[in-house]
Protein backbone atom coordinates (compact mmCIF):
# COMPACT_ATOMS: atom_id res chain seq x y z
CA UNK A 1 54.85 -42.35 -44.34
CA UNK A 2 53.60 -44.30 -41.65
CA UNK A 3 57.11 -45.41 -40.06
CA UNK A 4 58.09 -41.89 -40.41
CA UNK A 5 55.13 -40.40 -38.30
CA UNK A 6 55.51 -43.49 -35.76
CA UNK A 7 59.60 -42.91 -35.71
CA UNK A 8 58.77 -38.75 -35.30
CA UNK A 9 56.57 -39.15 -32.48
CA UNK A 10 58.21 -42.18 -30.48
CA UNK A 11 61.04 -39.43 -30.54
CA UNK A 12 58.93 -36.43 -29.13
CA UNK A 13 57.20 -39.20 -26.79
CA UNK A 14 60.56 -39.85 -24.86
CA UNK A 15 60.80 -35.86 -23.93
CA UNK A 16 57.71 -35.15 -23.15
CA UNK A 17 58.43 -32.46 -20.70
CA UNK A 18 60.45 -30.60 -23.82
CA UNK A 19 57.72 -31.50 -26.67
CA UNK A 20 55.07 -29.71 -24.37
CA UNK A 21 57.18 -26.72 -23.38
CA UNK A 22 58.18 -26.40 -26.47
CA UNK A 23 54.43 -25.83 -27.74
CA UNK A 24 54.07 -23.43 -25.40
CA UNK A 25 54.53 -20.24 -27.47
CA UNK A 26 51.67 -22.20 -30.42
CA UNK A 27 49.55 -22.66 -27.67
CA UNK A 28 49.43 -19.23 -26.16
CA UNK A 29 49.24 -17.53 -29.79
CA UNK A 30 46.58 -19.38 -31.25
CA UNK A 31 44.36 -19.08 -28.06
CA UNK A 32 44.99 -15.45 -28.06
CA UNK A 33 43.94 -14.96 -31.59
CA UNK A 34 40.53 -17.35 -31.15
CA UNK A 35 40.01 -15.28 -27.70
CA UNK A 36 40.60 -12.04 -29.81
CA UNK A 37 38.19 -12.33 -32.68
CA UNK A 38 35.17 -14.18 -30.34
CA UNK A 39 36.16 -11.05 -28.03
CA UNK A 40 35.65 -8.37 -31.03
CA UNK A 41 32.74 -10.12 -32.76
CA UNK A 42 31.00 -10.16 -29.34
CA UNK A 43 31.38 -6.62 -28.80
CA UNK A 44 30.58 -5.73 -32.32
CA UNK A 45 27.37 -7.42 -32.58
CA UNK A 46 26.75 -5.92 -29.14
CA UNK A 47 27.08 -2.58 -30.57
CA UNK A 48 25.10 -3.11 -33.56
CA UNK A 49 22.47 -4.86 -31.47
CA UNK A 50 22.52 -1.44 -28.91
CA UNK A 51 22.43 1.23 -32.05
CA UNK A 52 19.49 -0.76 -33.89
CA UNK A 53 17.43 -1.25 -30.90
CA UNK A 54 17.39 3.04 -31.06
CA UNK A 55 16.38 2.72 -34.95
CA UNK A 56 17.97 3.24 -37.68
CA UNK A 57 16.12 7.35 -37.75
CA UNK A 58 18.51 7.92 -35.07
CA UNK A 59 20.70 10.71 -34.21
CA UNK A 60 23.05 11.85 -31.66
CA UNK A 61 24.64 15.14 -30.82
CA UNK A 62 27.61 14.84 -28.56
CA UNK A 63 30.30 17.47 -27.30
CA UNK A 64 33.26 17.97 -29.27
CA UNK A 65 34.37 17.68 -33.15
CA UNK A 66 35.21 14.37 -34.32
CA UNK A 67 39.18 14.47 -34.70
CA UNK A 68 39.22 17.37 -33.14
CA UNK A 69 42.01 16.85 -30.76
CA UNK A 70 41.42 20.68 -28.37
CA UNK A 71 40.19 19.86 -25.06
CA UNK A 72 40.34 21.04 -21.34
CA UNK A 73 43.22 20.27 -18.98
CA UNK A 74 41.74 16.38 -18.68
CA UNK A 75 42.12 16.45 -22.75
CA UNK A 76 38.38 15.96 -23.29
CA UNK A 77 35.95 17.95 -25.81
CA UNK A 78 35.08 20.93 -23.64
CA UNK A 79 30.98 20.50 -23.00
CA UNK A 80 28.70 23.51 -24.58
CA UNK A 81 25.79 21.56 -24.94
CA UNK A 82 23.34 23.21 -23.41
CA UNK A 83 19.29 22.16 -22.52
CA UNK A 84 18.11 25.09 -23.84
CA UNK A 85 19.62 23.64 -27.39
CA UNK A 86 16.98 20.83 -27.31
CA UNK A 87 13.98 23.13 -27.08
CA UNK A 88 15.24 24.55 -30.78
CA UNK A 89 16.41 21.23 -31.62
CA UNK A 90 12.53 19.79 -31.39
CA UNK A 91 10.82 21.94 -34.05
CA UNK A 92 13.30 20.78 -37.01
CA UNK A 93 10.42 19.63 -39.52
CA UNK A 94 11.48 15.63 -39.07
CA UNK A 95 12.01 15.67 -35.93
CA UNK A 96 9.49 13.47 -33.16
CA UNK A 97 11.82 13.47 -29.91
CA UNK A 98 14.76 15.14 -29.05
CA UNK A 99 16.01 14.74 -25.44
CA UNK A 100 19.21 15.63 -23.16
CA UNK A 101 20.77 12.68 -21.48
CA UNK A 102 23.13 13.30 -18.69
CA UNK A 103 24.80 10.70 -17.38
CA UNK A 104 26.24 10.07 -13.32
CA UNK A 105 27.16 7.40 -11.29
CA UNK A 106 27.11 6.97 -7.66
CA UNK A 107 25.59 4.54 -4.87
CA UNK A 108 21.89 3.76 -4.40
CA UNK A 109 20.98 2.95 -0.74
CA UNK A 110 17.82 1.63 0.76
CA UNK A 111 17.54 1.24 4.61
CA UNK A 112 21.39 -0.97 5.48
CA UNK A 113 21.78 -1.83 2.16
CA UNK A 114 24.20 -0.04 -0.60
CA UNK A 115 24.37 -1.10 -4.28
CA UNK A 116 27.53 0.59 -5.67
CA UNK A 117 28.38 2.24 -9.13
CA UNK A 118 24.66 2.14 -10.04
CA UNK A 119 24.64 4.68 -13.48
CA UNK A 120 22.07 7.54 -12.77
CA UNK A 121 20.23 8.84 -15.96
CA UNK A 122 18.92 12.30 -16.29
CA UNK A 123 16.53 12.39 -18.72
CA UNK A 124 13.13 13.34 -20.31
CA UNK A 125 9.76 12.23 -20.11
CA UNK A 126 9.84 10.81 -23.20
CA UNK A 127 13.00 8.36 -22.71
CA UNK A 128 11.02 5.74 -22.51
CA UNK A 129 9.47 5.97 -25.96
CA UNK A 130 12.94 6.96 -27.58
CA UNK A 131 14.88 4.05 -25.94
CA UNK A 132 12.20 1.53 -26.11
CA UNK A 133 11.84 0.87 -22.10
CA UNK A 134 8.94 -1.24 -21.60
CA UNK A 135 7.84 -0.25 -17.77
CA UNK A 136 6.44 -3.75 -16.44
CA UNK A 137 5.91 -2.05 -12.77
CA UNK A 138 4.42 1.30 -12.10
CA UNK A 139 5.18 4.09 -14.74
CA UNK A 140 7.65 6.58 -16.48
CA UNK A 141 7.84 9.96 -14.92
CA UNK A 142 5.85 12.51 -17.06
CA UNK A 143 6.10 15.94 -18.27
CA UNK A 144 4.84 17.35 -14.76
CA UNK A 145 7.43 16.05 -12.95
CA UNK A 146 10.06 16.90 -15.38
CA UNK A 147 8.89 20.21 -15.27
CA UNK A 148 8.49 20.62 -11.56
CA UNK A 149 12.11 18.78 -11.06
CA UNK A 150 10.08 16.09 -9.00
CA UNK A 151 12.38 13.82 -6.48
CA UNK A 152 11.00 10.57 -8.86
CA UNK A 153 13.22 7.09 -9.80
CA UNK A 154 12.62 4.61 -12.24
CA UNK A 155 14.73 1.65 -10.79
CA UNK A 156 16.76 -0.85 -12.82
CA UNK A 157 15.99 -4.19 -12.60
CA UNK A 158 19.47 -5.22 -11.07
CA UNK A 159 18.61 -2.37 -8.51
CA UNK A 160 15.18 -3.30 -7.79
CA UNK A 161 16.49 -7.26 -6.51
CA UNK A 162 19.41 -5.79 -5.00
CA UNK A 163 17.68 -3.60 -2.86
CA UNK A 164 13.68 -4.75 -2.78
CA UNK A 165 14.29 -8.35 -3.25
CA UNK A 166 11.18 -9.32 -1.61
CA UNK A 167 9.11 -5.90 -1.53
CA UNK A 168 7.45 -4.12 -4.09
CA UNK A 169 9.78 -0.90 -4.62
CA UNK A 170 6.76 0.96 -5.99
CA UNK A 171 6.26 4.29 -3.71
CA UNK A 172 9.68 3.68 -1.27
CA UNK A 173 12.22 6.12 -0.67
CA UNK A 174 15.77 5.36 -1.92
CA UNK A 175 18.81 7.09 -1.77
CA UNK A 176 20.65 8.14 -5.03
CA UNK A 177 24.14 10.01 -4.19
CA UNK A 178 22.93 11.07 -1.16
CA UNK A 179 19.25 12.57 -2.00
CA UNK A 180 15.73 10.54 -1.32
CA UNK A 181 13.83 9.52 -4.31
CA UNK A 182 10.31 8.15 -4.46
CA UNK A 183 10.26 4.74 -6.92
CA UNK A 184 7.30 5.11 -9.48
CA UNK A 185 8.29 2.83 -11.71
CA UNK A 186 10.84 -0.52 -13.00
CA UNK A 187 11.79 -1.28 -16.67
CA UNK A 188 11.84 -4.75 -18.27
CA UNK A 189 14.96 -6.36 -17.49
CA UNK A 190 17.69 -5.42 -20.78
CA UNK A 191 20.80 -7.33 -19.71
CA UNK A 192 24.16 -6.64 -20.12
CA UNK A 193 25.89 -4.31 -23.12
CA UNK A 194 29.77 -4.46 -23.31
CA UNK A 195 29.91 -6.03 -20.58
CA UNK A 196 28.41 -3.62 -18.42
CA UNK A 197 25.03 -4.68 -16.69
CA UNK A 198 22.23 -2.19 -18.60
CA UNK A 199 19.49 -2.90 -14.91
CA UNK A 200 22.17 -1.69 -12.55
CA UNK A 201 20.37 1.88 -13.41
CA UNK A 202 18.46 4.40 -12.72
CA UNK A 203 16.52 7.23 -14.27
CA UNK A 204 15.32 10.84 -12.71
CA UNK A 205 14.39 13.67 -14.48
CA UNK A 206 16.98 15.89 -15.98
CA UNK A 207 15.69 19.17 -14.49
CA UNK A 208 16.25 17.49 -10.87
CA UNK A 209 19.75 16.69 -11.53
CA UNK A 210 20.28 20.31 -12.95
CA UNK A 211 18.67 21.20 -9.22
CA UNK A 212 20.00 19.15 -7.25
CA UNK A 213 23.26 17.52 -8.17
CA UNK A 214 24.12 20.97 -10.26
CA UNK A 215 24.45 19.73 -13.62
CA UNK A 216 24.89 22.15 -15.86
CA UNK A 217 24.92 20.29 -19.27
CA UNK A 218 23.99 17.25 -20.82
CA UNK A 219 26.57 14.92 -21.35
CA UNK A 220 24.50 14.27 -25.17
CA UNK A 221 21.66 15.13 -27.05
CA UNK A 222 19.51 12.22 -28.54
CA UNK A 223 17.33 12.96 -31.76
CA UNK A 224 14.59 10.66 -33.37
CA UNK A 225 13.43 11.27 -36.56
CA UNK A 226 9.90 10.73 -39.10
CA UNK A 227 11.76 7.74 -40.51
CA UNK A 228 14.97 6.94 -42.14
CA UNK A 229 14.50 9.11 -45.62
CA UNK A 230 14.59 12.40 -43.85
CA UNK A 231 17.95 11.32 -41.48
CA UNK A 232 20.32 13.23 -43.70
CA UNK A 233 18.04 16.13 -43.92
CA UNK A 234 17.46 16.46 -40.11
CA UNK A 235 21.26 15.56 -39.82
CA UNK A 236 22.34 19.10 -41.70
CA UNK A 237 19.58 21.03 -40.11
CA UNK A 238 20.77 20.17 -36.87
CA UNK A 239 24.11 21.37 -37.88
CA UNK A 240 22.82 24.38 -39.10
CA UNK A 241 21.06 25.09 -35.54
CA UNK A 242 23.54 24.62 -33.31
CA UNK A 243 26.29 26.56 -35.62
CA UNK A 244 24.36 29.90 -34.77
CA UNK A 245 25.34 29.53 -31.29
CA UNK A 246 28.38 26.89 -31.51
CA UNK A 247 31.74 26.61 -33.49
CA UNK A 248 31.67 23.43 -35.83
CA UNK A 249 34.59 22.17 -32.87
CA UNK A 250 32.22 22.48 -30.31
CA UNK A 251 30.04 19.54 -31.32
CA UNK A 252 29.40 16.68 -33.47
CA UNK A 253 26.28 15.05 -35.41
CA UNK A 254 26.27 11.14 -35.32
CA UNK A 255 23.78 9.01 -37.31
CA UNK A 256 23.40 5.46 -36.41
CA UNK A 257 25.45 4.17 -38.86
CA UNK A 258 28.32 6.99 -38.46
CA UNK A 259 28.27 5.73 -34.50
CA UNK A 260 28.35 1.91 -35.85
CA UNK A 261 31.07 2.70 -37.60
CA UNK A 262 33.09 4.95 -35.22
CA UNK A 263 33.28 2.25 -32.75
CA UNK A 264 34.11 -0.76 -35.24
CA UNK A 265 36.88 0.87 -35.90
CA UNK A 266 38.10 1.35 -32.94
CA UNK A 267 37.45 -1.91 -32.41
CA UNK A 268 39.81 -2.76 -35.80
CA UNK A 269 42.22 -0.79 -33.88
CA UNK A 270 42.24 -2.89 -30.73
CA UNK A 271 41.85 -6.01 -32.54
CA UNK A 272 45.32 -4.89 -34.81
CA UNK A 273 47.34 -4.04 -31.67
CA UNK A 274 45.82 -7.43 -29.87
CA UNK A 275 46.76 -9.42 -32.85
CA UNK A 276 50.15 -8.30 -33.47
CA UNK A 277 50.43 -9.54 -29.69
CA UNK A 278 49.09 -13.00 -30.76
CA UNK A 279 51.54 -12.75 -34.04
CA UNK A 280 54.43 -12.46 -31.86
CA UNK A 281 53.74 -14.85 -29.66
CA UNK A 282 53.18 -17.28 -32.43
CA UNK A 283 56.60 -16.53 -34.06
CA UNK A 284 58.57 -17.18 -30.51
CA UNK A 285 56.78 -19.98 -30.39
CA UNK A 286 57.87 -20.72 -33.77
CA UNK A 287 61.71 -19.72 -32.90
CA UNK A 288 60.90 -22.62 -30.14
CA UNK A 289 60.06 -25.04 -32.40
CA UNK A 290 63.24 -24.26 -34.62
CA UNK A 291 66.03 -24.05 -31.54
CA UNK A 292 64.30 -27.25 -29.97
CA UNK A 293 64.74 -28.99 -33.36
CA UNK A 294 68.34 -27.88 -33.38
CA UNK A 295 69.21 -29.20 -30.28
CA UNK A 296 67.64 -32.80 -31.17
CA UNK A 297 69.41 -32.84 -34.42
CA UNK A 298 73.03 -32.24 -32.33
CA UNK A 299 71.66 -35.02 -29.37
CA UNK A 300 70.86 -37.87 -32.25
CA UNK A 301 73.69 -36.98 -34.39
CA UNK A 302 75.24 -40.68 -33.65
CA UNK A 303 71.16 -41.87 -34.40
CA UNK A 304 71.26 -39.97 -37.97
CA UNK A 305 74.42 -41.41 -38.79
CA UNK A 306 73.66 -45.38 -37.73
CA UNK A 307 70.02 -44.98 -39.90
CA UNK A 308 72.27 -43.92 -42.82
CA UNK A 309 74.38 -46.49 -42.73
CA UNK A 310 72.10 -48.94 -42.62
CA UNK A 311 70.45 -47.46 -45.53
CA UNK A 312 68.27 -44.45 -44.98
CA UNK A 313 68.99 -41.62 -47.27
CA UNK A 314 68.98 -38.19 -46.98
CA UNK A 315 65.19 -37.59 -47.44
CA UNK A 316 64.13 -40.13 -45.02
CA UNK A 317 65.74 -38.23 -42.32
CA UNK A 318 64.72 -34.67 -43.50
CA UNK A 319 61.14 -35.66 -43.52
CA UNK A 320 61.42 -37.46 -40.33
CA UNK A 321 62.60 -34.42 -38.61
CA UNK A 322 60.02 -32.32 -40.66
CA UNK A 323 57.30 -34.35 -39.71
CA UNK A 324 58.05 -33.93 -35.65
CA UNK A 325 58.26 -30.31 -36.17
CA UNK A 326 55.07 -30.10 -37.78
CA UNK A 327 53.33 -32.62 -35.07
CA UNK A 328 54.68 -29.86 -32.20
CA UNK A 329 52.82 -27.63 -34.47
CA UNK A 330 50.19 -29.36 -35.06
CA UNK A 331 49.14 -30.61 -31.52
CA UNK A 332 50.46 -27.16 -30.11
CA UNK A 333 47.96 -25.90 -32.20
CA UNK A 334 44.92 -28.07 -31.62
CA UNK A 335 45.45 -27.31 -27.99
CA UNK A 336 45.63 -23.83 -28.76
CA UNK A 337 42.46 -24.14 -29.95
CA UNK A 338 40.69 -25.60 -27.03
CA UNK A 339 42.25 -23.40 -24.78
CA UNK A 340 40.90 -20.58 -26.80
CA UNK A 341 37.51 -21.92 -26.89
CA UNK A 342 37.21 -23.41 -23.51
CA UNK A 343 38.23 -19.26 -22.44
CA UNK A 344 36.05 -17.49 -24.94
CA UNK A 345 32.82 -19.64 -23.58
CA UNK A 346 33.82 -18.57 -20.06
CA UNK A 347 34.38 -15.09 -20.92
CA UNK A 348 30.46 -15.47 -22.17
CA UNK A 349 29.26 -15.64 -18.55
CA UNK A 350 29.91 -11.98 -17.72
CA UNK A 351 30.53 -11.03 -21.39
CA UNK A 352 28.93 -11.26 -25.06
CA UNK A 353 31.41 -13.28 -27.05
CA UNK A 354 31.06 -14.62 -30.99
CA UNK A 355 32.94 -17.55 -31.84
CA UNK A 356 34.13 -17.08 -35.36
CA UNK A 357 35.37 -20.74 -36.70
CA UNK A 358 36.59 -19.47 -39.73
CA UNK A 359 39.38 -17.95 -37.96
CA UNK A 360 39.12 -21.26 -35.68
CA UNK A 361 40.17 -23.38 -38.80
CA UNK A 362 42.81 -19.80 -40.09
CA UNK A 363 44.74 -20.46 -36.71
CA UNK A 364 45.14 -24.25 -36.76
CA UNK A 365 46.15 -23.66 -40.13
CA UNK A 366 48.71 -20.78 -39.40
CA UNK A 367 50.22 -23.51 -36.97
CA UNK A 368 50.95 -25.96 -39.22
CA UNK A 369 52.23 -23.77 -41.87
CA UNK A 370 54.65 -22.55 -38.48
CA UNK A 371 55.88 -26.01 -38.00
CA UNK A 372 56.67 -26.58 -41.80
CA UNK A 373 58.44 -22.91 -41.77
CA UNK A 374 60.43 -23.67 -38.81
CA UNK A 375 61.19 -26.90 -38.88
CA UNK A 376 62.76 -27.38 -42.82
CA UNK A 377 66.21 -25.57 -41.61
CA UNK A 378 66.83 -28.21 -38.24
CA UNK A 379 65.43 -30.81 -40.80
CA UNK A 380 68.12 -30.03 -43.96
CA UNK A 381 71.22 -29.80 -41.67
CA UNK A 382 70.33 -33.06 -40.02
CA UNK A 383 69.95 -34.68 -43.70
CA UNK A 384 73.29 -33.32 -44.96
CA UNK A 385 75.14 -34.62 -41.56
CA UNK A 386 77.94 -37.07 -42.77
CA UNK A 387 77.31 -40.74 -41.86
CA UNK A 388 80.60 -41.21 -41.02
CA UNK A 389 81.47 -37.97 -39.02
CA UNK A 390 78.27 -38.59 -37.34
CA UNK A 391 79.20 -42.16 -36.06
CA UNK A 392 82.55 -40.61 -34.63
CA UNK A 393 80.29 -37.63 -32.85
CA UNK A 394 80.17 -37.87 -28.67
């Protein structure tokens, strides 16, 4: 065995250029599927890690029927969520918050400097205590100012060294699309989710942005229950409330676990469509292997022919050729591998990604079984060549 491996790869030694394009199509495939699944497992144990930092007594009302596919002219749920629904929605028996969120997005601008695409949440005084935001500088805008529609911002912490980097932001005036806030208050730093920095925020009250930027409806409704045994219970009594004023198309109810689930599988869907990408390109890349395999079996026809007539038989030169498709596998493979991993810890920098080595070990696997696949048909018609005829070939 070890003459054959040392014959196979002096042969794919002298084309090197060949051998290496060749393991182009393994290389691409099997980095694509490691960069896939560390991609998906990153964003799914970001999402888990997003909904169970809410609680699990969580609920969340958003416009629209799930499935429902009726929309306006963009093709989006028509919004007829109202404010006036969370008032009714807070005296549910289980219920300890309920609050609108609306959520914006424009620049935030202090003196010459502009921070673009900051996210601008309207919300109520009691975000804070629903989403868990510890303040670590000044305080949360209260029930006063919600109800007076106060010009107050609680400042991300992405805004706050962006635009106060060596100031205390408490009590300055900011711009947020184009109106002056006063800064009470910064949040504990929460990183990024998705992808998306969480500090490059802001929050005002909901009533202002109803004033002043003309909101007319929350873009959802967030709901906190007791604890977890009373979620289903709260879940149809919310139903029940908003079906004396809505259609069941209008809206939709969301537990924690219902949202979990909604976005894995959207996230199986991505990961099927991304995947069949990655399939493909591992079966060109298997086609590769085949055609290249071909084309050395017709170059060392005269080679095939001398080793059998000086004694190798038929299944010496299969295996020979079986064993140099399965190295362009092989090595295609292992640096399929590190190019997969070597792109899935950079994607880490700017996004949450989860190596998963099972699949690691699946796709080095899946590229030998390739090379065995597509290398026994180059590797039978070069054992059945004909010593003689071979001899003759040019």
């Amino acid at each position: 065995m070890k003459t054959y491996f040392r014959l196979a790869l002096r042969s794919l030694l002298l084309n090197k250029v060949r051998s290496l394009l060749t393991m182009v199509g393994i290389i691409i495939g099997v980095g694509a599927v490691i960069i896939l699944t560390s991609l998906v497992g990153g964003l799914e144990k970001q999402i888990k890690q997003t909904f169970e930092s809410l609680g699990t007594n969580s609920l969340f009302v958003f416009a629209g029927s799930v499935g429902n596919g009726d929309g306006g002219p963009t093709g989006l749920p028509v919004n007829k969520l109202t404010y006036e629904m969370v008032n009714k929605l807070k005296i549910i028996p289980g219920v300890v918050h309920a609050s609108a969120i609306v959520e914006l997005s424009g620049s935030a601008v202090y003196g010459n400097k502009e921070l673009k695409n900051v996210e601008l949440r309207a919300v109520d005084s009691n975000f804070d205590q629903i989403y868990n935001l510890e303040i670590t500088r000044g305080r949360f805008f209260n029930q006063g100012e919600v109800s007076g529609g106060k010009m107050v911002a609680v400042i991300g912490e992405t805004v706050r060294k962006e635009l106060f980097p060596n100031q205390d932001p408490l009590g300055k005036e900011l711009k947020l699309k184009d109106k002056r806030f006063t800064i009470i208050g910064v949040p504990e730093a929460k990183g990024s989710v998705f992808g998306q920095d969480s500090d490059k925020a802001a929050y005002i009250p909901y009533t202002t942005a109803r004033q002043r930027f003309q909101v007319e409806r929350p873009t959802y409704i967030f709901i906190k229950t007791t604890d977890t045994t009373v979620i289903k219970k709260v879940k149809r009594d919310v139903e029940k409330t908003l079906l004396r004023v809505l259609t069941a198309d209008d809206f939709s109810v969301r537990t924690q676990e219902e949202g979990i689930k909604f976005f894995q599988n959207i996230l199986g869907v991505l990961a099927s469509a991304l995947g069949g990408i990655a399939g493909v390109s591992l079966l060109v890349g298997g086609v590769g292997i085949m055609n290249i395999m071909f084309v050395s079996v017709t170059e060392r026809t005269r080679e095939i022919g001398l080793r059998k007539a000086v004694g190798a038989n038929s299944r010496d030169i299969l295996t020979q050729f079986l064993l140099e498709a399965m190295i362009l596998s092989l090595v295609g493979g292992v640096l399929g591998v590190g190019f997969g991993i070597l792109v899935s810890f950079g994607m880490s920098s700017f996004i949450d990604t989860s190596l998963n080595y099972l699949y690691v070990g699946l796709s080095f696997g899946v590229s030998a079984v390739i090379g065995i696949v597509f290398g026994v048909a180059p590797a039978i018609r070069a054992s059945r060549l004909d010593p003689i005829i071979a001899l003759r070939y040019e």
